[in-house]
N, C-alpha and C. Protein backbone atom coordinates (compact mmCIF):
# COMPACT_ATOMS: atom_id res chain seq x y z
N UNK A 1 6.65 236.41 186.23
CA UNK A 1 6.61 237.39 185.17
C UNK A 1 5.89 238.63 185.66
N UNK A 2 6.47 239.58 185.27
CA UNK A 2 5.45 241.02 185.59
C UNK A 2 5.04 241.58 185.01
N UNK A 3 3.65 241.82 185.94
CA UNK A 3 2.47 242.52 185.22
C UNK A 3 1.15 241.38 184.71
N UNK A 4 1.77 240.34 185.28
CA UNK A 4 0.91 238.82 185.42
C UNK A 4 0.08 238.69 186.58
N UNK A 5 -1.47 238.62 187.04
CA UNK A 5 -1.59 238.42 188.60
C UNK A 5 -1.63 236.25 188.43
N UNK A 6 -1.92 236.08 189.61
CA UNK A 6 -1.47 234.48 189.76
C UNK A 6 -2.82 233.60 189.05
N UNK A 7 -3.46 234.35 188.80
CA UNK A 7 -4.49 233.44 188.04
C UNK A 7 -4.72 234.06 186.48
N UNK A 8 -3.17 234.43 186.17
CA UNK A 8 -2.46 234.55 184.62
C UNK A 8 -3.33 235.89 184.26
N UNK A 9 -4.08 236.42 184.31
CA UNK A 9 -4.50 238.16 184.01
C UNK A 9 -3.38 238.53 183.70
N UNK A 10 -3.32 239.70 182.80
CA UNK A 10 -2.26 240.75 182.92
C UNK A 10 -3.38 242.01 183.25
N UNK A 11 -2.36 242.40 184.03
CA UNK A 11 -2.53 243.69 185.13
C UNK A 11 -2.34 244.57 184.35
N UNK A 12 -3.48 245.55 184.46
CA UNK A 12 -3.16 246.73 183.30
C UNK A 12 -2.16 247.73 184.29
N UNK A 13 -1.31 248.44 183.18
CA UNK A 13 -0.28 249.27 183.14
C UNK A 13 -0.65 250.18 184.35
N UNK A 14 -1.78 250.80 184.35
CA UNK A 14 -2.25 251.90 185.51
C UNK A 14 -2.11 250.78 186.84
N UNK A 15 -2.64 249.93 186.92
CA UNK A 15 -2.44 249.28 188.10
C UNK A 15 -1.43 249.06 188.49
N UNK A 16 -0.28 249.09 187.92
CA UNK A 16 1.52 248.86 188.39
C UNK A 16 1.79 250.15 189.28
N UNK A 17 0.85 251.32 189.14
CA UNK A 17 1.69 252.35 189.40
C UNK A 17 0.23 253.02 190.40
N UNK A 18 0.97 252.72 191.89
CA UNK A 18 0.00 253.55 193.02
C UNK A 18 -0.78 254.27 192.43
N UNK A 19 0.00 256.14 191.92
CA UNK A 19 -1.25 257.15 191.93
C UNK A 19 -2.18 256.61 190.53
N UNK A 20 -1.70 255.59 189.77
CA UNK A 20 -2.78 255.27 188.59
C UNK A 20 -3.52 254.33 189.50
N UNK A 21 -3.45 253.70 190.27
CA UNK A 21 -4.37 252.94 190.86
C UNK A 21 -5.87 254.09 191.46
N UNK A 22 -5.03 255.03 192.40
CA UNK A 22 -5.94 255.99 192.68
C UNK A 22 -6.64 256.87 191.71
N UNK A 23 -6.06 257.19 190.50
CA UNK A 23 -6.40 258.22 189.45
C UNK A 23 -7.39 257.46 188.37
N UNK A 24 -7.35 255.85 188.33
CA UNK A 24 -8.06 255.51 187.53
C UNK A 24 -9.40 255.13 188.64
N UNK A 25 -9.57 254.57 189.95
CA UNK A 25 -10.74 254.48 190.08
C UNK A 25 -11.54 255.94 190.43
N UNK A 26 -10.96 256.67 190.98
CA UNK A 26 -11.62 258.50 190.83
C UNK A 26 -12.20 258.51 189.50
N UNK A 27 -11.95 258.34 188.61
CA UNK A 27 -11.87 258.61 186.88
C UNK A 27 -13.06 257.96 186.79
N UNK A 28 -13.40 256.60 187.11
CA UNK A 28 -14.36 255.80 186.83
C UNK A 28 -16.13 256.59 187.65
N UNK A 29 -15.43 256.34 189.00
CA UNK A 29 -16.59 256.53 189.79
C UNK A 29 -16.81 258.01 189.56
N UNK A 30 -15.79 258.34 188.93
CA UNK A 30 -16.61 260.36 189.03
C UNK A 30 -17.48 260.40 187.95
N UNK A 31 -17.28 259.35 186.60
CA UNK A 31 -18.06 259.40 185.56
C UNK A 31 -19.78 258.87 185.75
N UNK A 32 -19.58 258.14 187.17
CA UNK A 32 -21.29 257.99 187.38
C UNK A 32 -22.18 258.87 188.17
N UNK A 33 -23.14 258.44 187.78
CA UNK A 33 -24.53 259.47 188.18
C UNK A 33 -24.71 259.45 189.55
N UNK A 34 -24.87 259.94 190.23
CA UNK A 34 -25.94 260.18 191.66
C UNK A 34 -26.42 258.88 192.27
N UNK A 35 -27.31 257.92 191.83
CA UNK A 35 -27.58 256.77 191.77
C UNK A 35 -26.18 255.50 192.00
N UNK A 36 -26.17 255.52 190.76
CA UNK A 36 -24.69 254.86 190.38
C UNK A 36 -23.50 255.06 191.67
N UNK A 37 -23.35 256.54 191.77
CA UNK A 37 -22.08 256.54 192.94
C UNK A 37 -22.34 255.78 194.16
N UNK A 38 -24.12 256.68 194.80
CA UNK A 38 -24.36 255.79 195.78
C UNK A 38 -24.38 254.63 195.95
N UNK A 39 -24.73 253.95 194.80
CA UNK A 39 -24.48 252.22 195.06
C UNK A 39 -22.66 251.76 195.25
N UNK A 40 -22.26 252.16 194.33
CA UNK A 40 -20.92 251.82 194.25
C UNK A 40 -20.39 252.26 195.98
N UNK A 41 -20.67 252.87 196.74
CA UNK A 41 -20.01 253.62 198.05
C UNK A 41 -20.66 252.42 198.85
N UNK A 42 -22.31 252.07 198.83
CA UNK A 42 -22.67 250.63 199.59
C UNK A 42 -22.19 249.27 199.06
N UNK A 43 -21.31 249.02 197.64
CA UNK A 43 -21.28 247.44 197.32
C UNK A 43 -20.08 247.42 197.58
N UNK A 44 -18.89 248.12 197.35
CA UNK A 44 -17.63 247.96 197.28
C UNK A 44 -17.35 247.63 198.84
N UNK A 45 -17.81 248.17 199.80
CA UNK A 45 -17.40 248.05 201.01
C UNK A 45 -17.79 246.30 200.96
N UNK A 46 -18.87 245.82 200.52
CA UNK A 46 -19.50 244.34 200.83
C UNK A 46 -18.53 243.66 200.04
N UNK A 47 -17.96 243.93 199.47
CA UNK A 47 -16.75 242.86 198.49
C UNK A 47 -15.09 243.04 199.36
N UNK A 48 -15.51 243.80 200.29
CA UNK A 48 -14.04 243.42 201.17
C UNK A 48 -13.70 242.57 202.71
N UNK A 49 -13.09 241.35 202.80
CA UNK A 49 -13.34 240.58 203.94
C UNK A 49 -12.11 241.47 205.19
N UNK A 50 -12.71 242.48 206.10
CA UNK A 50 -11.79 243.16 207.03
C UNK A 50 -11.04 241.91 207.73
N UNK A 51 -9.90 242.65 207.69
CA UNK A 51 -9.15 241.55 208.31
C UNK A 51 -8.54 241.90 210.03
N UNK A 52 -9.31 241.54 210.93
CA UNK A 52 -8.59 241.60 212.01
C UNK A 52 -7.35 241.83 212.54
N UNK A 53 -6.32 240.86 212.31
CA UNK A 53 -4.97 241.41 212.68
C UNK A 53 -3.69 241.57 211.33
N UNK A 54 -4.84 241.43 210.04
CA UNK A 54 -4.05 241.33 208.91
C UNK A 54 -4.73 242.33 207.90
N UNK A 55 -4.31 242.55 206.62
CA UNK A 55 -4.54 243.40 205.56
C UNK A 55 -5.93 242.79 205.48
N UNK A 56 -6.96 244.03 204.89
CA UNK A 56 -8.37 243.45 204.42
C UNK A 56 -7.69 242.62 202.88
N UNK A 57 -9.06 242.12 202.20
CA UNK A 57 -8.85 240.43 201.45
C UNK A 57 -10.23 241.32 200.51
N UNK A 58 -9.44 241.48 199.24
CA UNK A 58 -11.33 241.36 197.97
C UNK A 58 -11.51 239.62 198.63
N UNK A 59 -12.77 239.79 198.58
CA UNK A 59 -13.92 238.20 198.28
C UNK A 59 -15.18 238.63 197.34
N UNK A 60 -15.48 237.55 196.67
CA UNK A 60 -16.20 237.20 195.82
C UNK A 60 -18.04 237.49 196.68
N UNK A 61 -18.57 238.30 195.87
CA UNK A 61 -19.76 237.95 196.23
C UNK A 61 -21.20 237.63 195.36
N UNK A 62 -21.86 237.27 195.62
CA UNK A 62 -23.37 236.70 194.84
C UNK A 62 -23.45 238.01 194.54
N UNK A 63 -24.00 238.23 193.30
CA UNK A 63 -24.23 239.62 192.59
C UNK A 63 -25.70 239.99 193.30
N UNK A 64 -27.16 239.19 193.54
CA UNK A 64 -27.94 238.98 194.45
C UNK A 64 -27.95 239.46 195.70
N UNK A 65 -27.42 239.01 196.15
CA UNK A 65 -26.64 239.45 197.38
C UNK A 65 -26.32 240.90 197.43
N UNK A 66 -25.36 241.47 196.65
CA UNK A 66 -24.68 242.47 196.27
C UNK A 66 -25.66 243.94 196.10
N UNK A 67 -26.40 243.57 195.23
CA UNK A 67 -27.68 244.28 194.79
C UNK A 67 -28.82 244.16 196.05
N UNK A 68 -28.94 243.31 196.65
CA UNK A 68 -29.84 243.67 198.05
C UNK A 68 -29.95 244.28 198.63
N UNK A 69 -31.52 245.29 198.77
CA UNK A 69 -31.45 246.47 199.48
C UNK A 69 -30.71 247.93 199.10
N UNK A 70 -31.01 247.62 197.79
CA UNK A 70 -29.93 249.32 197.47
C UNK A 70 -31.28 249.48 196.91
N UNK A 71 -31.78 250.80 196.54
CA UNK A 71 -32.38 251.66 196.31
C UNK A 71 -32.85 251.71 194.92
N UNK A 72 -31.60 251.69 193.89
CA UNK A 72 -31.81 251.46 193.00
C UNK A 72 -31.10 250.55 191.96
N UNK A 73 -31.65 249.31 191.98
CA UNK A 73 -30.80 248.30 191.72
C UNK A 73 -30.56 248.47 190.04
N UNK A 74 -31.05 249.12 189.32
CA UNK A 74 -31.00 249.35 187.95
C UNK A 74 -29.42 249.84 188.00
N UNK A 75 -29.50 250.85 188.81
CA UNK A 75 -28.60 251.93 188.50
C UNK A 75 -26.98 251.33 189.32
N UNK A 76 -27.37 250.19 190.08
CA UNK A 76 -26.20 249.66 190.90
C UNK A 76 -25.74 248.74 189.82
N UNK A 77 -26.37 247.35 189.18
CA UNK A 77 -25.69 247.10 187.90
C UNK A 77 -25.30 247.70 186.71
N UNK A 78 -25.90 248.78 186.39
CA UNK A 78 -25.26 249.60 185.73
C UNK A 78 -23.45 250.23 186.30
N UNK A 79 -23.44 250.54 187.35
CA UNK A 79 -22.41 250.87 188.18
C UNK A 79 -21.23 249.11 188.45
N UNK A 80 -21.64 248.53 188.13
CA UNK A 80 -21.40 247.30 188.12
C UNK A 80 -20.12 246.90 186.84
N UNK A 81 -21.62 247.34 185.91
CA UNK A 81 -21.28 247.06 184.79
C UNK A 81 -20.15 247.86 184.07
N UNK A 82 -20.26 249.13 184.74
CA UNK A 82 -19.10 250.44 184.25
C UNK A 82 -17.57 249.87 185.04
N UNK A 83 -17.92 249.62 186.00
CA UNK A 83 -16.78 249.43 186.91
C UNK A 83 -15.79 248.18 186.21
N UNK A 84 -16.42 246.79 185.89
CA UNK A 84 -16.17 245.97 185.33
C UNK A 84 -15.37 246.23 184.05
N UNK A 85 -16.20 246.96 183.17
CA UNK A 85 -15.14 247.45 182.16
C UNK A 85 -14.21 248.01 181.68
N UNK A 86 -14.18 248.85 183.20
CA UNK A 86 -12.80 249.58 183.44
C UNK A 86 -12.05 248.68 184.62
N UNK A 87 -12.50 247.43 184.60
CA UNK A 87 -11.20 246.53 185.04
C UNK A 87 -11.46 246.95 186.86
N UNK A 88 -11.66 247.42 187.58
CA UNK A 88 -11.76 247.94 188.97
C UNK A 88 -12.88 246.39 189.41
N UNK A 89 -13.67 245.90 188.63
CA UNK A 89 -13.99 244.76 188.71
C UNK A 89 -13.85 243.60 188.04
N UNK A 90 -14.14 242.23 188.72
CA UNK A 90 -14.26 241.05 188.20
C UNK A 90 -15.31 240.13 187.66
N UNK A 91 -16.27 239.91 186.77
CA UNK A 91 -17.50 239.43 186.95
C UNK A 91 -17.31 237.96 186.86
N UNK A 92 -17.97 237.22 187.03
CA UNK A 92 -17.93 235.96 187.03
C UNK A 92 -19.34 235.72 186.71
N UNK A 93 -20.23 234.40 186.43
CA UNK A 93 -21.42 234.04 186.29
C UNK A 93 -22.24 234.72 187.15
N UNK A 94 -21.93 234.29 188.46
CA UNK A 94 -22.70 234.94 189.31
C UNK A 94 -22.21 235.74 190.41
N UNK A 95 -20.86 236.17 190.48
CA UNK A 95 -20.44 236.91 191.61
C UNK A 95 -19.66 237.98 190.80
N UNK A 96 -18.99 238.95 191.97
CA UNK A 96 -18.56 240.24 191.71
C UNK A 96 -17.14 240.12 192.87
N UNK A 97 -16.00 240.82 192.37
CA UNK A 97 -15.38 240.67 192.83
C UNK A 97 -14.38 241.81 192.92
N UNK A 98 -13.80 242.49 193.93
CA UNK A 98 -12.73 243.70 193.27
C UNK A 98 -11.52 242.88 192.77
N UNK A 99 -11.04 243.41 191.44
CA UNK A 99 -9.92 243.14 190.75
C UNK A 99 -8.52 242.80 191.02
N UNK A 100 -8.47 244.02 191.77
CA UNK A 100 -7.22 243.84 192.08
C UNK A 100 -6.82 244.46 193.55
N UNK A 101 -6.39 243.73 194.66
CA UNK A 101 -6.02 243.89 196.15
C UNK A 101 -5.59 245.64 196.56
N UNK A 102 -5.03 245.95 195.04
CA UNK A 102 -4.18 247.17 195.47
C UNK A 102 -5.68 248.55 195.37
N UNK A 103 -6.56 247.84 194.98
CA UNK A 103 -7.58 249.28 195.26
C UNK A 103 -7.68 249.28 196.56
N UNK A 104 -7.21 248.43 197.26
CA UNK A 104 -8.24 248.24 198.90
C UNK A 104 -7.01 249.46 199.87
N UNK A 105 -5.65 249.29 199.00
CA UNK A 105 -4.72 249.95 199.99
C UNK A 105 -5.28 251.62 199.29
N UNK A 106 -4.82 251.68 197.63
CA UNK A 106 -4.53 252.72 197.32
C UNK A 106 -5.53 253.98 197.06
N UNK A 107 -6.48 253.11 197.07
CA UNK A 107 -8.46 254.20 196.80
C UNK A 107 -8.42 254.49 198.04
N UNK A 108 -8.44 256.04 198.76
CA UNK A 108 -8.56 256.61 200.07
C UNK A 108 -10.04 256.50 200.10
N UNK A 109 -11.02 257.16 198.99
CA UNK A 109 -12.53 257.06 199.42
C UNK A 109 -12.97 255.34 199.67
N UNK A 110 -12.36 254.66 198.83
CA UNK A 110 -12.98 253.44 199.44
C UNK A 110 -12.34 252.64 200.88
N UNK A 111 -10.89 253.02 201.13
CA UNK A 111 -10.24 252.88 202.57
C UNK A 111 -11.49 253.73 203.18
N UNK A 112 -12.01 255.04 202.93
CA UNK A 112 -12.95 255.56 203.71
C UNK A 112 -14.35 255.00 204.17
N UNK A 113 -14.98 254.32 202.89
CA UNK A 113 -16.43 253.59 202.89
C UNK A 113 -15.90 251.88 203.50
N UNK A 114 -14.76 251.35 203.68
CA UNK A 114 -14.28 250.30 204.33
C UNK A 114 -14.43 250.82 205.78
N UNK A 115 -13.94 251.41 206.40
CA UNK A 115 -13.61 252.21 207.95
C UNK A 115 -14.81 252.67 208.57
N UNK A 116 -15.98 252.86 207.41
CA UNK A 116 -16.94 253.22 208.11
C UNK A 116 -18.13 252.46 208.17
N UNK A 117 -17.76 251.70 208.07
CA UNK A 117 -18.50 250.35 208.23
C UNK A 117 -19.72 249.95 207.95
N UNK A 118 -20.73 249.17 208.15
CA UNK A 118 -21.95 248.68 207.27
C UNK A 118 -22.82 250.18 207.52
């Protein structure tokens, strides 16, 4: 069925369509603060497994984890928490996850903060 991902979600409408993939996470991350962006530019890269001779992979990470060593961890769950509600994330009990595979192709700034490594 479409517009279903395999663990039964329905995929919002913007996500079917490339430049809404790109236009909605710009939209999100431009709405945060100074704080907020910077974290989001250090966690998102940590929620992607690079893939050697294949496409990078979202993985799940300890929110703990996630939040380690940022600066301002208030302002990174907050950024967390924004992201999540606009669907660009996954929360789970205790991990964080990107949503959906197609931000990893279609977000150029985060293809950018992926490429440039830890």
């Amino acid at each position: 069925m479409r517009g279903i991902t395999a663990h039964g979600r329905r995929i919002p409408r913007h996500w079917r369509d490339r430049a809404g993939d790109r236009d909605h996470a710009e939209q999100v991350y431009g709405s945060l603060h100074g704080a907020g962006r910077d974290a989001v530019r250090r966690m998102l890269p940590r929620l992607v497994r690079v893939g050697e001779d294949a496409s990078d992979t979202a993985r799940s990470v300890e929110r703990a984890e996630l939040l380690h060593g940022l600066a301002d961890p208030g302002a990174a769950q907050r950024a967390i928490d924004r992201c999540a509600a606009a669907r660009l994330l996954t929360l789970d009990r205790d991990t964080v996850r990107i949503s959906y595979e197609a931000l990893l192709r279609e977000w150029p700034d985060l293809r950018k903060w992926i490429n440039a490594g830890p």
